[in-house]
Protein backbone atom coordinates (compact mmCIF):
# COMPACT_ATOMS: atom_id res chain seq x y z
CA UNK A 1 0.00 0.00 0.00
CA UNK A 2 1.60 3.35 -0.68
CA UNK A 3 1.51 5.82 1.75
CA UNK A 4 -0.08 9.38 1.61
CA UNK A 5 1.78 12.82 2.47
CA UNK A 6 -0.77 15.83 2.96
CA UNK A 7 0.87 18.98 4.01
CA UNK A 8 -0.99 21.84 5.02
CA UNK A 9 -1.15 24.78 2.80
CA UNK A 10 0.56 27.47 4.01
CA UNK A 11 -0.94 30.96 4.55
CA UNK A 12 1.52 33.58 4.50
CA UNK A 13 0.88 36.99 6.55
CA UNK A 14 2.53 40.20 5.13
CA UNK A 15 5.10 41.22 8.17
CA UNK A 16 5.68 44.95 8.16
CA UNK A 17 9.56 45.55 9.43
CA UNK A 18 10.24 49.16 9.91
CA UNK A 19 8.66 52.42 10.14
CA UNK A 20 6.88 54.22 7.64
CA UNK A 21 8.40 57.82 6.67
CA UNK A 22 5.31 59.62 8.44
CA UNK A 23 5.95 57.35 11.69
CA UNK A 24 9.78 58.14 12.29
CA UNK A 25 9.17 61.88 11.81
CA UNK A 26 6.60 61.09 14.35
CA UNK A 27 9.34 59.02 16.83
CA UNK A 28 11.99 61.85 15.79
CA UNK A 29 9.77 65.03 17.11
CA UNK A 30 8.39 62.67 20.50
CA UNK A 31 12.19 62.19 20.85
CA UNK A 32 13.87 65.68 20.65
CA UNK A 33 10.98 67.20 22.59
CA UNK A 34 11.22 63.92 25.48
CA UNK A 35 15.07 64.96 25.96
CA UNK A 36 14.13 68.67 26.31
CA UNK A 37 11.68 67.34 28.67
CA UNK A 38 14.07 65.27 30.82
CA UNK A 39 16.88 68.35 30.63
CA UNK A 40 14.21 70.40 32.05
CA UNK A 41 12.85 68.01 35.03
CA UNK A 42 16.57 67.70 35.89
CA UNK A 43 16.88 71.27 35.84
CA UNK A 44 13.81 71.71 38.26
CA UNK A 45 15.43 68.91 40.44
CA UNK A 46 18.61 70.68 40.63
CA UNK A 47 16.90 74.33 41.45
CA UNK A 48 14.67 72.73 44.26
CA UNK A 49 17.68 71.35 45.62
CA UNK A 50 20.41 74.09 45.78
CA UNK A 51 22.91 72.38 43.45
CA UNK A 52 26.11 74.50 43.35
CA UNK A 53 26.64 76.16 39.91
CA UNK A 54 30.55 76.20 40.33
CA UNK A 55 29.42 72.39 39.26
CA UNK A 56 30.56 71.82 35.32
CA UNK A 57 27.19 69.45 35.14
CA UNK A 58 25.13 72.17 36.80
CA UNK A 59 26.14 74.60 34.54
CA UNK A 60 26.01 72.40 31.07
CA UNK A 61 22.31 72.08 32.32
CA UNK A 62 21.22 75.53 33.12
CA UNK A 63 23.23 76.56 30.13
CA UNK A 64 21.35 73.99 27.53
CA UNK A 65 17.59 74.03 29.38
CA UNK A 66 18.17 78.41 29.51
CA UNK A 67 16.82 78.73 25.90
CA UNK A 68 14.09 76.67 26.39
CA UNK A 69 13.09 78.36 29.51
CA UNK A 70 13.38 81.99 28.32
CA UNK A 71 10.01 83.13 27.08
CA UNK A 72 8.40 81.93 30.23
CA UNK A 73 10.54 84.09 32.50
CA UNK A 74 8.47 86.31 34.32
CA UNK A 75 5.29 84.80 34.31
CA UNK A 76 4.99 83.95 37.92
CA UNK A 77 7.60 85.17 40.53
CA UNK A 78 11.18 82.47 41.98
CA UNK A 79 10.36 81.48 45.45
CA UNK A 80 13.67 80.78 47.38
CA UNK A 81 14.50 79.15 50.87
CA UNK A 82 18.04 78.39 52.33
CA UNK A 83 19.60 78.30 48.85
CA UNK A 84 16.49 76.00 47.36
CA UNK A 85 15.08 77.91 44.16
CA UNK A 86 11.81 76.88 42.73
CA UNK A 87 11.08 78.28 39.35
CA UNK A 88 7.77 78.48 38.22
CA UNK A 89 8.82 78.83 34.37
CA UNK A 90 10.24 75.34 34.16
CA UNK A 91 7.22 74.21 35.31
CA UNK A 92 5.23 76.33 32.56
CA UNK A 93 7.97 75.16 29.84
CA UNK A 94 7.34 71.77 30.73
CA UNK A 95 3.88 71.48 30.37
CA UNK A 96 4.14 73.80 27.29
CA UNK A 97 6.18 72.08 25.46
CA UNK A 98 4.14 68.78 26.16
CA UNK A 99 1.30 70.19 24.57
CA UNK A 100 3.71 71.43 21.61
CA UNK A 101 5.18 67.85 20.80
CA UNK A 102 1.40 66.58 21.17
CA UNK A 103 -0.32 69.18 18.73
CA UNK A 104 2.60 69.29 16.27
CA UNK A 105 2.24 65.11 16.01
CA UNK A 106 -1.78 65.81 15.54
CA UNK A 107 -1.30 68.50 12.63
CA UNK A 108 1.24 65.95 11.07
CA UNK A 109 -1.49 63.05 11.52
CA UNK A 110 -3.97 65.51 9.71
CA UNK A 111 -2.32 66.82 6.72
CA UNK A 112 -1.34 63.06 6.02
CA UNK A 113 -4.74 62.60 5.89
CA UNK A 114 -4.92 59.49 8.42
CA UNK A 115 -8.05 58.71 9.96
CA UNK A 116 -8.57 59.93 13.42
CA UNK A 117 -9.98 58.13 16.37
CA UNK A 118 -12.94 59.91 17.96
């Protein structure tokens, strides 16, 4: 008697590998703003705690994060206690710049013309 071989048929699924164009200009602008983020949390971390500025670190920080914290000088007044600075506009830059990376990733999602969830 001879013997039978049935093998299955094989169904093949399309694998994506990568990121499309539109997605890693997404990833790129999450990124940049994400590390201006973090710079500026460390910045606030350092202020609340009284770090030294003769510190080269210190310094690299304020002297990076100050551009991104200039046009929200002056909004709300420092508060200082034994050598402890908080500074409101870090705060405001933080959450500003939040709501930047989030609305310039939404305009992006629009004018490629992707559906949006409701």
């Amino acid at each position: 008697m001879k013997e039978i071989i049935v093998t299955p048929e094989v169904v093949s699924t399309p694998v994506r590998v990568g990121a499309t164009n539109k997605e890693t200009t997404e990833y790129l602008i999450y990124f940049f703003f994400g590390l201006v983020e973090v710079l500026l949390a460390i910045r606030l971390v350092l202020q609340l705690t009284g770090a030294s500025t003769l510190s080269g670190f210190v310094r690299l920080v304020y002297g990076i994060t100050g551009i991104f914290v200039l046009p929200f000088q002056g909004i709300f007044r420092q508060a200082s206690a034994s050598g402890s600075v908080l500074e409101p506009s870090t705060i405001v830059a933080i959450l500003v710049y939040i709501l930047l990376a989030w609305g310039i990733v939404k305009l992006l999602r629009i004018s490629s013309g992707e559906q949006q969830e409701s």
